[in-house]
Protein backbone atom coordinates (compact mmCIF):
# COMPACT_ATOMS: atom_id res chain seq x y z
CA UNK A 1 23.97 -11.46 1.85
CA UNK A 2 25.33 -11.64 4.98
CA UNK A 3 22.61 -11.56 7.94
CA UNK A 4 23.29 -8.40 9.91
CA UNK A 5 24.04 -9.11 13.89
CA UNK A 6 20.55 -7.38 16.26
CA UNK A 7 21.39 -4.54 18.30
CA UNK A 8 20.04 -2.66 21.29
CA UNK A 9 17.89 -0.35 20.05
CA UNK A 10 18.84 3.30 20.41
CA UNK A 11 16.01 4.53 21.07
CA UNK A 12 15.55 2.79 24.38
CA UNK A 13 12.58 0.32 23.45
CA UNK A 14 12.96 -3.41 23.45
CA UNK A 15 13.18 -3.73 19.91
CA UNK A 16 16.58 -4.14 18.15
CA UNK A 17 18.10 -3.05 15.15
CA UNK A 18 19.01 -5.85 12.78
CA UNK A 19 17.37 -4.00 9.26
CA UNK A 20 20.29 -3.57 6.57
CA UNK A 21 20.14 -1.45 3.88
CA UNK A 22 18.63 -4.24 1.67
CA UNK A 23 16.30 -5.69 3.98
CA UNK A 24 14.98 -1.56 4.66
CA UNK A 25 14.02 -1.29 0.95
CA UNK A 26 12.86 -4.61 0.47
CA UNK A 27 10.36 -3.41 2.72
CA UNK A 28 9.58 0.08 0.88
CA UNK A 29 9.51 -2.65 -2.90
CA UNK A 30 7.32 -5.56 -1.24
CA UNK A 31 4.97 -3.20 0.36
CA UNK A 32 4.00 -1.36 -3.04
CA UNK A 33 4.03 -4.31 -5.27
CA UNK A 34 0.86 -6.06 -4.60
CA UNK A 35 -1.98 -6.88 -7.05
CA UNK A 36 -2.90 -3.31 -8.28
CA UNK A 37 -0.22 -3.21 -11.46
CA UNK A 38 -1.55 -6.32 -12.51
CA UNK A 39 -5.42 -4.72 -12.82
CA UNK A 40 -5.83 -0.91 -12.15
CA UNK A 41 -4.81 0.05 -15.76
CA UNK A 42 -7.76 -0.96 -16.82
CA UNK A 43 -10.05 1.14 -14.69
CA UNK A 44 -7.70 4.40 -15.59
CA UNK A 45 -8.38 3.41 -18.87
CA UNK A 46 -11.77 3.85 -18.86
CA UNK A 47 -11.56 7.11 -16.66
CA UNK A 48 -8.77 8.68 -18.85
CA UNK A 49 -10.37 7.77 -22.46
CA UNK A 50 -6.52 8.02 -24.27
CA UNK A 51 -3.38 5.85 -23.67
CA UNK A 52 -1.32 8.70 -23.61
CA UNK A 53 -3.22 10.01 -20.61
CA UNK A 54 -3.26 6.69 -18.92
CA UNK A 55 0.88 6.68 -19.13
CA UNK A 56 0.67 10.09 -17.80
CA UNK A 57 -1.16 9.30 -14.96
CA UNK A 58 1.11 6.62 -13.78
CA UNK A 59 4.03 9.33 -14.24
CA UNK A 60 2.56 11.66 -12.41
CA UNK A 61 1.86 9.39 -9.67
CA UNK A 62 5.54 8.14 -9.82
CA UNK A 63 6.96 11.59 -9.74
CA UNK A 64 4.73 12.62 -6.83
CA UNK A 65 5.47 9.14 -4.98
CA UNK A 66 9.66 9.70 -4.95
CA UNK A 67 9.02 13.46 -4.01
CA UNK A 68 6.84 12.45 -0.60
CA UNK A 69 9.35 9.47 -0.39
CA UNK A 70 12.27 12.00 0.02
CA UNK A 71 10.41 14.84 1.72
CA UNK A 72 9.46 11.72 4.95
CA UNK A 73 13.24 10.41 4.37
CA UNK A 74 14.17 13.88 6.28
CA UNK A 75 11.76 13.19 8.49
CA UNK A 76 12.57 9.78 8.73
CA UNK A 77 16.60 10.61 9.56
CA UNK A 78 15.30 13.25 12.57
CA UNK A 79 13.10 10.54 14.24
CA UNK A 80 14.07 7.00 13.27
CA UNK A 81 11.72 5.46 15.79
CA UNK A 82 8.97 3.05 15.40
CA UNK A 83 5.90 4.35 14.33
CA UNK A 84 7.61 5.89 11.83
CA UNK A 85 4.88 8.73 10.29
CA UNK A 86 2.67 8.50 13.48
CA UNK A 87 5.70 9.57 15.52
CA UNK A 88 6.05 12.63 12.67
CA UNK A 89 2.24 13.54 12.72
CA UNK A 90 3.07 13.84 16.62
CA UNK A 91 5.84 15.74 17.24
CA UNK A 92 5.42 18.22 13.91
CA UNK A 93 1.39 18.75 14.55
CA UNK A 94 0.35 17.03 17.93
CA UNK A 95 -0.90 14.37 19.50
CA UNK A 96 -4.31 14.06 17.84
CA UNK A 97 -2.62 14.30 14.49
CA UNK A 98 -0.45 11.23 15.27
CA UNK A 99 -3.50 9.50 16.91
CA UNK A 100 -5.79 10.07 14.61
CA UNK A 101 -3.63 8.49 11.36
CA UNK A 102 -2.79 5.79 13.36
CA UNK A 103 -6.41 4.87 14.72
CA UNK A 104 -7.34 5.37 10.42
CA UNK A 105 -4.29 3.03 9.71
CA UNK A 106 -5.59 0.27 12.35
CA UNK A 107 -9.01 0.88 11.56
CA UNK A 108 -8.82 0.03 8.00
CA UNK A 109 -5.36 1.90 5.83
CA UNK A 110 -3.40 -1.18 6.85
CA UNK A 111 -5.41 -3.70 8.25
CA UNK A 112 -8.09 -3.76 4.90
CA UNK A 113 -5.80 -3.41 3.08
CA UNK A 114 -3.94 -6.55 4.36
CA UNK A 115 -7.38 -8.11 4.34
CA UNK A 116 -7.81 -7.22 0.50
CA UNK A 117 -4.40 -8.56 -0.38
CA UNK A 118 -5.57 -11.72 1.46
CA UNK A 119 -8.65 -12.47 -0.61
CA UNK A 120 -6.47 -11.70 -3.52
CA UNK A 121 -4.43 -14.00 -2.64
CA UNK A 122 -7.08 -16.89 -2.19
CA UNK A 123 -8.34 -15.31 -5.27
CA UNK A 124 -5.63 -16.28 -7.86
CA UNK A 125 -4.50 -19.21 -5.50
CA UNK A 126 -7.72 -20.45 -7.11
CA UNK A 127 -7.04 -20.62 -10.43
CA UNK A 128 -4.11 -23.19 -9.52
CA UNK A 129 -6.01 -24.84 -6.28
CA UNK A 130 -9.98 -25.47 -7.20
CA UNK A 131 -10.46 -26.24 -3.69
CA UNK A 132 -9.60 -22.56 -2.73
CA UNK A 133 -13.08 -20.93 -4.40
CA UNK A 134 -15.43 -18.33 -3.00
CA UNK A 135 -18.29 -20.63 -3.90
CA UNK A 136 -16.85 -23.91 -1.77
CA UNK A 137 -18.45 -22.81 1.26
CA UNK A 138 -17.29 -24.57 4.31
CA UNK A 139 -20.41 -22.89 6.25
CA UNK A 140 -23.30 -21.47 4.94
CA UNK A 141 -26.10 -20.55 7.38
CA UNK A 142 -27.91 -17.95 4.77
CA UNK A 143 -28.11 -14.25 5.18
CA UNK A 144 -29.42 -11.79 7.24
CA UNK A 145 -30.54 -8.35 6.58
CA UNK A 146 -28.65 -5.39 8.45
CA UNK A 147 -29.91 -1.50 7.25
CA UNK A 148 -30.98 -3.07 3.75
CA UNK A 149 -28.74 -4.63 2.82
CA UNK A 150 -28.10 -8.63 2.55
CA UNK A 151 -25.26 -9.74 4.19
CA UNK A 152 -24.02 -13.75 4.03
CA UNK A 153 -23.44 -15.77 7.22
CA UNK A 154 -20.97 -17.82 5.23
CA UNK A 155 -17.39 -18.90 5.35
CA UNK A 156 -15.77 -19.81 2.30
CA UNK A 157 -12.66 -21.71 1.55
CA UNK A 158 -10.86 -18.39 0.00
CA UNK A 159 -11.86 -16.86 3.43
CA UNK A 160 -10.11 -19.75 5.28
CA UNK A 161 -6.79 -19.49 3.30
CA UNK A 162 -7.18 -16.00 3.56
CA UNK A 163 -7.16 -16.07 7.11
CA UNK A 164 -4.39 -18.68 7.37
CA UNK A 165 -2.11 -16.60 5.79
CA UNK A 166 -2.54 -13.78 7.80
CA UNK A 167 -2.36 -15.76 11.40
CA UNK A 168 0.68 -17.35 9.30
CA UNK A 169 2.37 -14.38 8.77
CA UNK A 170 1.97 -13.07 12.02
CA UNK A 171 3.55 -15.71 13.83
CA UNK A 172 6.04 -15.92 11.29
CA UNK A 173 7.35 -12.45 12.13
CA UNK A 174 6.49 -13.20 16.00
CA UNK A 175 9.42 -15.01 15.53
CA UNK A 176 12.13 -12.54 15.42
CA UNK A 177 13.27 -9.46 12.99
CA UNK A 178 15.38 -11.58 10.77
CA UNK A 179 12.76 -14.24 10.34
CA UNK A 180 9.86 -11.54 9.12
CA UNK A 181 12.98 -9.78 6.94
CA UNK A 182 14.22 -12.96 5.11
CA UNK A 183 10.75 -13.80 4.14
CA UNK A 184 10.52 -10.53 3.02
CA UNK A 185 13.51 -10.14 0.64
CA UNK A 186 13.09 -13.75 -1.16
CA UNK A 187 9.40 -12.85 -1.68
CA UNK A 188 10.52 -8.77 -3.03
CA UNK A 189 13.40 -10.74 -5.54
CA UNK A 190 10.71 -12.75 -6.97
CA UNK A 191 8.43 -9.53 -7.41
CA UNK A 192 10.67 -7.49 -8.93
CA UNK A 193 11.35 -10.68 -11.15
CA UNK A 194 7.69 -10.81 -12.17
CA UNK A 195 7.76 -7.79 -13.08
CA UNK A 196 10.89 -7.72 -14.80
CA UNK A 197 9.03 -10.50 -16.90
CA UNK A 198 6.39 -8.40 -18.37
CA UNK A 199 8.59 -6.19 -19.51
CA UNK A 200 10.27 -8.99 -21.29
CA UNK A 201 7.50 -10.33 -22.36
CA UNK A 202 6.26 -6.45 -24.15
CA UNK A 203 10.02 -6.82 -26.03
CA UNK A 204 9.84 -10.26 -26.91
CA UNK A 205 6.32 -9.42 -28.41
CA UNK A 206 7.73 -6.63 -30.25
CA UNK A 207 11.12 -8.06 -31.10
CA UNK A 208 10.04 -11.18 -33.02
CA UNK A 209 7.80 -9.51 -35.66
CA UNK A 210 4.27 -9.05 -33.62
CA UNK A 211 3.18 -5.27 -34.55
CA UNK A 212 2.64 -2.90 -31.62
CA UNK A 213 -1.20 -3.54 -30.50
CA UNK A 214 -2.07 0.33 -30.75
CA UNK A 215 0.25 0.72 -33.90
CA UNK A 216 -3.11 2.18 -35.43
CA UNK A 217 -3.38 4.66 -32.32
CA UNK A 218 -2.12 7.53 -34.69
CA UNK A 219 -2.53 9.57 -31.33
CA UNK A 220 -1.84 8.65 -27.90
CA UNK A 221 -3.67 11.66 -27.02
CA UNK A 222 -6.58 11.20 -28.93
CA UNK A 223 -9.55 12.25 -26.84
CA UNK A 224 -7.65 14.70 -24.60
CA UNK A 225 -8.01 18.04 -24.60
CA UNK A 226 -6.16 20.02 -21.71
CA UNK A 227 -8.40 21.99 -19.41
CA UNK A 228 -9.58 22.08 -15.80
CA UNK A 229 -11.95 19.06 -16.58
CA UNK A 230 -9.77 16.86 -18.31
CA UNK A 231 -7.20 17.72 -15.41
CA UNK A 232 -9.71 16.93 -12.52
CA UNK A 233 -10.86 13.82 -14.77
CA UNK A 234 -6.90 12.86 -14.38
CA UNK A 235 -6.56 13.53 -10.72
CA UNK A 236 -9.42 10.94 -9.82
CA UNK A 237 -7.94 8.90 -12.34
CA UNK A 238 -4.89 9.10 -10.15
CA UNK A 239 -6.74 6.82 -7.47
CA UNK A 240 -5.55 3.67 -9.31
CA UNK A 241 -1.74 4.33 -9.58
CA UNK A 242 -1.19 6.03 -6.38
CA UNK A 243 -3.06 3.28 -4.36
CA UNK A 244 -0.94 0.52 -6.65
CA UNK A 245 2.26 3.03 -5.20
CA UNK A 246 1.26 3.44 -1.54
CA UNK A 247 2.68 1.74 1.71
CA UNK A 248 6.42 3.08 0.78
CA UNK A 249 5.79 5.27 3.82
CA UNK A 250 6.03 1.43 5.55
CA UNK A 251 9.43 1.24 6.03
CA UNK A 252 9.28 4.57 8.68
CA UNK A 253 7.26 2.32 11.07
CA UNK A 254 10.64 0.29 11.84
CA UNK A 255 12.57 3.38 12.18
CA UNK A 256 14.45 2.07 15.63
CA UNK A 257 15.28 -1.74 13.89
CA UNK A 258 17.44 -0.27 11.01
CA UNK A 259 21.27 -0.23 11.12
CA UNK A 260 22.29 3.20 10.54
CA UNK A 261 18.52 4.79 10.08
CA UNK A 262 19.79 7.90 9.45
CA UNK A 263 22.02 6.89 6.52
CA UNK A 264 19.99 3.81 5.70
CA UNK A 265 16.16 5.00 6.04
CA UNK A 266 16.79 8.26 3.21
CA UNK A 267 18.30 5.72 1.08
CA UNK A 268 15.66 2.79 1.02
CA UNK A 269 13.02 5.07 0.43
CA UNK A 270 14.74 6.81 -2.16
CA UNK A 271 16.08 3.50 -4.26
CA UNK A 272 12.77 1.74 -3.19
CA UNK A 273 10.57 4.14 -4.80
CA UNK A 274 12.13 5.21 -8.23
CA UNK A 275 13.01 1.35 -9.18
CA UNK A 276 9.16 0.29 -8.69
CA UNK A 277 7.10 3.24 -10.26
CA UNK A 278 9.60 3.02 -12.94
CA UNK A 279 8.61 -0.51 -13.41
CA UNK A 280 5.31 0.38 -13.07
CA UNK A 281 5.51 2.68 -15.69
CA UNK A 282 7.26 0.08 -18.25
CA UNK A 283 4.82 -2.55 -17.31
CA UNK A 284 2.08 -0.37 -19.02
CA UNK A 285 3.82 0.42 -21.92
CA UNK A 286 4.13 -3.48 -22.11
CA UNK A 287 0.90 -3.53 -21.68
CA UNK A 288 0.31 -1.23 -24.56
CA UNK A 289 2.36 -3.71 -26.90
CA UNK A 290 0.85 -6.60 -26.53
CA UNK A 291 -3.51 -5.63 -25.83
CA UNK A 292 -5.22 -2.68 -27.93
CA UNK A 293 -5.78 -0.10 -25.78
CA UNK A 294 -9.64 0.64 -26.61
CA UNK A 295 -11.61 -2.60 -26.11
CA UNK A 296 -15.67 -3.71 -26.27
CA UNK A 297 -17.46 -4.81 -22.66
CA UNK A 298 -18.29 -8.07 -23.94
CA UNK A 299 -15.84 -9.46 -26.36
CA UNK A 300 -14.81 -12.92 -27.25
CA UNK A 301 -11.30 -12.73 -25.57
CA UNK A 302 -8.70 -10.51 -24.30
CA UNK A 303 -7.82 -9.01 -27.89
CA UNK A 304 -11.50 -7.28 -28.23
CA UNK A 305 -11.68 -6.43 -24.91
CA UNK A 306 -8.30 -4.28 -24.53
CA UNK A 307 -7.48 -3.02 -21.88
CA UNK A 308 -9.89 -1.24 -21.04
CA UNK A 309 -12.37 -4.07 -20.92
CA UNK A 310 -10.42 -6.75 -19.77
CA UNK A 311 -11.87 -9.71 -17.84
CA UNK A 312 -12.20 -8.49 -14.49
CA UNK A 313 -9.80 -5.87 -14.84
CA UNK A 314 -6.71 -8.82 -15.00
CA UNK A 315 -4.99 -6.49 -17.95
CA UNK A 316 -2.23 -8.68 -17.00
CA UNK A 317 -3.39 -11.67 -17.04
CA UNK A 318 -4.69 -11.00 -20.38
CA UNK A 319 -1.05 -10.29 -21.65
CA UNK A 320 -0.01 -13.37 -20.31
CA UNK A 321 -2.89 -15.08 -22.51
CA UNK A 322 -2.22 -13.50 -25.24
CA UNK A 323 1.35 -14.03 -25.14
CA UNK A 324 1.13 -17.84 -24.15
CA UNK A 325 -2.51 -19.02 -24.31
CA UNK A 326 -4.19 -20.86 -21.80
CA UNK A 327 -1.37 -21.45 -19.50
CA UNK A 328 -0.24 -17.40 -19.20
CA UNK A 329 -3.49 -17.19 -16.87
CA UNK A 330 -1.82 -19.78 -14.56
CA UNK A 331 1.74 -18.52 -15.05
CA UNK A 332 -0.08 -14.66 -14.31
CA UNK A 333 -1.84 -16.45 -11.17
CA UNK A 334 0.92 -18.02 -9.72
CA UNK A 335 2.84 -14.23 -9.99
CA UNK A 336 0.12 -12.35 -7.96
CA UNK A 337 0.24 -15.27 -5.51
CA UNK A 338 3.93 -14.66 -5.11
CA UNK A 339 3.11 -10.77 -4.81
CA UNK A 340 0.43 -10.97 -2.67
CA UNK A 341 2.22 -13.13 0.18
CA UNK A 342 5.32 -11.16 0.39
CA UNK A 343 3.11 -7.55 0.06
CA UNK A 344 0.96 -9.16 3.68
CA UNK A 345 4.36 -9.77 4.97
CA UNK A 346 5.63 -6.54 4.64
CA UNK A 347 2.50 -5.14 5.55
CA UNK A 348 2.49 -7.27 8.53
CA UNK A 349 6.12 -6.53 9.59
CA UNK A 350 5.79 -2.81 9.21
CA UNK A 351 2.52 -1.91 10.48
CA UNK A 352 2.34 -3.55 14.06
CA UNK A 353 5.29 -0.91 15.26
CA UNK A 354 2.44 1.65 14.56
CA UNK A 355 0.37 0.67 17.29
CA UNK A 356 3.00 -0.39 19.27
CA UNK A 357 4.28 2.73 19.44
CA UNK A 358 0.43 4.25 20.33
CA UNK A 359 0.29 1.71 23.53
CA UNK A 360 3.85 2.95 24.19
CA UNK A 361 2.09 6.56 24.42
CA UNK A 362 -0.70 5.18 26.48
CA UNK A 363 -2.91 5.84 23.46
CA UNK A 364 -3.60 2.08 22.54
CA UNK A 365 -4.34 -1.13 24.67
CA UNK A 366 -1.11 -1.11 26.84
CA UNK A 367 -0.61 -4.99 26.21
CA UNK A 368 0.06 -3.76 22.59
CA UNK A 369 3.13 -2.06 24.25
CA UNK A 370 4.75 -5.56 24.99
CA UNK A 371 8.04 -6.91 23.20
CA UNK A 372 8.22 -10.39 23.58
CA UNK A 373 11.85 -11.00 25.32
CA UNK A 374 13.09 -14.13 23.65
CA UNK A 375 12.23 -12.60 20.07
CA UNK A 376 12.66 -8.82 20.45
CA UNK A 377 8.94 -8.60 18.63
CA UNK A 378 5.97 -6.62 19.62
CA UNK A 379 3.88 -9.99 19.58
CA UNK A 380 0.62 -8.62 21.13
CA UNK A 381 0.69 -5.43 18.42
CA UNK A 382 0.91 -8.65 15.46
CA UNK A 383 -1.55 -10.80 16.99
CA UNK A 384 -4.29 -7.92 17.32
CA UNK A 385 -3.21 -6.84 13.87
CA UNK A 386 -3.71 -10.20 12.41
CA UNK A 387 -7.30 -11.09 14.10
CA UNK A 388 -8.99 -7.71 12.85
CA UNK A 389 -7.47 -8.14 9.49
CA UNK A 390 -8.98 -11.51 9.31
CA UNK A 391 -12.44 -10.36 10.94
CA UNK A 392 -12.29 -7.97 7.60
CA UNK A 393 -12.10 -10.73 5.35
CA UNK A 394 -15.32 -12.18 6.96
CA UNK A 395 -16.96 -9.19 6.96
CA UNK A 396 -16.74 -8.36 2.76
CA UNK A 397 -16.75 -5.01 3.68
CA UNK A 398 -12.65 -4.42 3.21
CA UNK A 399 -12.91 -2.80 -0.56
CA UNK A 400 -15.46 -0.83 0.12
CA UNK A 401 -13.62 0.58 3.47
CA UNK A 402 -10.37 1.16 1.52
CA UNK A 403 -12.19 3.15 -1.35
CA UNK A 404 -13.53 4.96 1.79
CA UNK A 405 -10.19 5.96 2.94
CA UNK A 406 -8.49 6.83 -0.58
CA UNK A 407 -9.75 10.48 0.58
CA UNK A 408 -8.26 9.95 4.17
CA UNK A 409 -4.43 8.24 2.71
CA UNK A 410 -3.48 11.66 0.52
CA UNK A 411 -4.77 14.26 3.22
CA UNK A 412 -2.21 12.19 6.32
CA UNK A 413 0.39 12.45 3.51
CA UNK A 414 0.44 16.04 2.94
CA UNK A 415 -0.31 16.90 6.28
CA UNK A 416 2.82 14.87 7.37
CA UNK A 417 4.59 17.09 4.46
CA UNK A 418 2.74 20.35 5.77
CA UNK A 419 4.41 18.88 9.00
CA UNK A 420 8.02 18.80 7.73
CA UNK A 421 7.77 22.89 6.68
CA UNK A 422 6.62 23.07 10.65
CA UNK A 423 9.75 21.20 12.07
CA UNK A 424 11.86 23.28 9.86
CA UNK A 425 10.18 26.53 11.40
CA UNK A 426 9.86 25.67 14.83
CA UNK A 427 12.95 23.72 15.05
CA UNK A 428 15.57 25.11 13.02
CA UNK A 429 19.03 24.00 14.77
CA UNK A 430 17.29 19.86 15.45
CA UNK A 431 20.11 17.58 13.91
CA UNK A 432 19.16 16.78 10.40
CA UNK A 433 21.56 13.92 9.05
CA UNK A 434 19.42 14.27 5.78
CA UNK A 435 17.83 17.30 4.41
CA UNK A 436 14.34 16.83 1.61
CA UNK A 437 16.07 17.36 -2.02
CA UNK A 438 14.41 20.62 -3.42
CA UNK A 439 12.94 22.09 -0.33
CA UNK A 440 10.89 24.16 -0.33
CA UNK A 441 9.58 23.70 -4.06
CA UNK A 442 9.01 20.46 -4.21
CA UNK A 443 7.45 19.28 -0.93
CA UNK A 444 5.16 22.37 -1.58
CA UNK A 445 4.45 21.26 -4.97
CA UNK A 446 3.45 17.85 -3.60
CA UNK A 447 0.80 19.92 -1.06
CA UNK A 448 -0.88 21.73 -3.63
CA UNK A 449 -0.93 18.47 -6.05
CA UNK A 450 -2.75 16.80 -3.15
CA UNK A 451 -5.38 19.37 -2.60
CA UNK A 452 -5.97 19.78 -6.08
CA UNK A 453 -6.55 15.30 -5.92
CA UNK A 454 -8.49 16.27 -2.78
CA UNK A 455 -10.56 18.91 -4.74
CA UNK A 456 -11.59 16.34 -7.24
CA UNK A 457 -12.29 13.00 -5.22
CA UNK A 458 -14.47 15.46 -3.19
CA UNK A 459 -16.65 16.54 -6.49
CA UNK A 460 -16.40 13.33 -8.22
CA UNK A 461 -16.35 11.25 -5.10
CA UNK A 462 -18.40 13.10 -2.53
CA UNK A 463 -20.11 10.17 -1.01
CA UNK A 464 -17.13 7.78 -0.46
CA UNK A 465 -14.95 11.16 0.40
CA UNK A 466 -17.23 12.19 3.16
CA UNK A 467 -16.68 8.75 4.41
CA UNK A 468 -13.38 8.41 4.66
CA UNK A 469 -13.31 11.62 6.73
CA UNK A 470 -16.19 10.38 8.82
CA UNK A 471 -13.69 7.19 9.68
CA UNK A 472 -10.62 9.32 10.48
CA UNK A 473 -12.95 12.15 12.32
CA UNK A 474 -14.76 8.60 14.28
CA UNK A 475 -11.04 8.73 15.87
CA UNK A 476 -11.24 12.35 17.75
CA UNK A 477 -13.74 11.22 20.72
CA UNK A 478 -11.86 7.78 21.03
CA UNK A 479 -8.36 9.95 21.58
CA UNK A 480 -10.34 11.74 24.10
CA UNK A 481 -11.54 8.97 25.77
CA UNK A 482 -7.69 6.98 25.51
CA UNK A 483 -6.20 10.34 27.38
CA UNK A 484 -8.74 10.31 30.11
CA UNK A 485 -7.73 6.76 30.79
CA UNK A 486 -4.64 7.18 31.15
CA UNK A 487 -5.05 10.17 32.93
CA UNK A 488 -7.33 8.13 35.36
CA UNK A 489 -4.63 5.40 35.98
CA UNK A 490 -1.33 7.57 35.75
CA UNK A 491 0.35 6.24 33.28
CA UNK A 492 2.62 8.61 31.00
CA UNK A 493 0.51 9.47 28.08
CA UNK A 494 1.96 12.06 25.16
CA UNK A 495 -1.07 14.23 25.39
């Protein structure tokens, strides 16, 4: 592939455009393939009860992914700046809108999340690397006690690797567009290869005379019976799939570095999106050829415990055991290493434009509005990204602030949908080199699906719902506060 020459941006910031077509959706594939297809199936498994209703959740939650991904690719065509859906909250709802997702996405959306996929990553590094264990502890100065509850003044070697990857990242993409990009690509190839490979693997089992685990599942649908409560049982269900699907929306952030956004930016999200929930989607009926479906808590090895039991939720690690023994665990572990590293990178690329583009509104440190001039990179934006990512990882806290925010992720997304019907209202004749396929049915569709997932986290999830709202709703005296200082020193402030 030939490396695309950088360009003044368009939009007037220091940035340049040197994002093809490939490297765009790269970006929108490397961001959603993580570690969650490797274990979440095993958790909708237990919610679900049926393996016809666990397939159905991850269609649903593929179908509902491509129809946001093509309702923000109009969205994306208007306003291809960085930011990417901050910029959209803004200019289709207001200021606070855009401030508050992006003070939710700094808080915790993208920065726990990259601190998650870290640990991960130290995680299954692990099983190759003894050295790299959460019990090696490089310092361990006991605990203290903070509102009941123990917490360890310890730093382990998982944390430390953690943490080098992220400052390793950073700097990587500190160093230029192209640099952050390549890494990107070679690392998506080899995830969409992994991938790829399970599916292989759920043939090959098939193919050379193994019988179908759940041959005796006479009924997929055994244990589902359709009502409002088996519906509302699927919609928290949903939790698993969507958050294995989410960060697509990435991509947007680098709006004003892609090469023919309007063109380019529809298209990644659209090819991006449909290849990986579609491989999602295979990868569990793989999954459903090679591991029985309904497992025990405590059996002997991954046969009796299924999927829905399996070790630590690794249903694909257990496949790979199954399949090839002892070494399928370290073949499995060396594929969610791969994942991990190039889903931080993406993460990393993408989500430093978002704040960038805050300080560039005088709504964020103004330092974070600085492109460094040899590189063309908005170095201050990655290095503040990187250090409260890795302050996550010490803290332990970064799963339990992303289950927070599961509430917090679907309401930004259909707002920034309820904010495309706006722009269509209230500015009809606004250049639109892409219009959402199916407008107005199926962006409306996708609003009422998310209230309806709203409904249910907030009756099956109330605590950890009200949470997540508390975070975002944490961000409405801090915008005050941002536009009274730059009131106070004069600086231009989209307020």
């Amino acid at each position: 592939m030939s490396t695309p020459a950088t360009a003044p941006s368009a939009s007037g910031t220091d940035l340049v455009k040197g994002l093809s077509l490939f490297d765009a959706t790269t970006i929108v594939m490397g961001s959603m393939i993580g570690s969650g297809i490797f274990i979440v199936s095993a958790e909708i498994g237990r919610e679900v009860g049926s393996p016809g209703l666990m397939l159905l959740s991850w269609i649903i939650s593929g179908v509902m992914t491509v129809i946001a991904a093509v309702s923000y690719a109009e969205l994306a065509a208007m306003m291809p700046r960085a930011g990417g859906q901050y910029v959209f909250l803004r200019e289709s709802l207001g200021p606070l809108s855009g401030f508050l997702y992006g003070w939710t996405l700094f808080l915790v959306i993208q920065t726990g999340t990259l601190a998650a996929v870290a640990v991960a990553f130290g995680k299954f590094l692990g099983l190759m690397v003894p050295w790299v264990s959460e019990q090696n502890l490089l310092v361990n100065a006991g605990t203290i006690h903070l509102f009941g509850h123990a917490v360890a003044l310890s730093f382990s070697t998982e944390q430390f690797i953690a943490i080098l990857v992220l400052l390793g990242l950073a700097a990587v993409n500190y160093f230029g567009l192209r640099s952050g990009a390549l890494v990107q690509n070679v690392f998506t190839v080899l995830k969409v290869g992994t991938l790829v490979g399970i599916l292989g693997v759920g043939l090959w089992w098939v193919s050379s005379g193994h019988p179908s685990a759940n041959a005796a599942v006479h009924n997929y649908w055994q244990g589902a019976h359709w009502n409002l409560a088996t519906l509302t049982i699927l919609s928290v269900a949903l939790v698993g799939p969507l958050f294995a699907s989410i960060t697509w929306e990435d991509v947007t952030f680098t709006g004003s570095e892609i090469i023919n956004a309007a063109r380019n930016l529809p298209l990644a999200l659209l090819i991006g999106t449909v290849v990986v929930c579609a491989l999602y989607y295979f990868c569990n009926v793989a999954y459903l050829q090679v591991l029985p479906f309904y497992g025990v808590a405590h059996g002997a090895g991954p046969l009796a415990r299924g999927i829905q039991h399996a070790a630590e939720d690794r249903v694909g690690t257990a496949v790979m055991q199954v399949a090839f023994g002892a070494k399928g665990a370290v073949i499995m572990a060396a594929a969610i290493v791969i994942s991990t590293f190039g889903c931080m990178n993406g993460l990393t690329l993408a989500g430093a434009r978002v704040y960038y583009a805050m300080a560039k509104d005088g709504l964020f440190f103004p330092s974070v509005a600085r492109v460094n001039k040899r590189y063309h990179t908005p170095a201050v934006s990655l290095a503040v990204q990187a250090v409260w990512a890795s302050l996550l990882t010490l803290s332990g806290t970064y799963n339990q602030l992303l289950d927070y925010v599961i509430f917090a992720v679907v309401l930004f997304y259909a707002l920034t949908i309820i904010g495309l019907f706006r722009l269509r209202r209230t500015q009809p004749d606004a250049p639109r080199p892409y219009r959402a396929w199916g407008y107005p049915v199926l962006p409306g569709i996708y609003v009422i699906f998310a209230a309806f997932v709203e409904w249910a986290l907030l009756t099956h999830k109330a605590v950890r719902s009200a949470a997540g709202l508390g975070i975002v709703a944490l961000g409405i005296p801090v915008y005050y506060l941002w536009r009274r200082r730059a009131k106070t020193q004069h600086k231009p402030s989209l307020v």
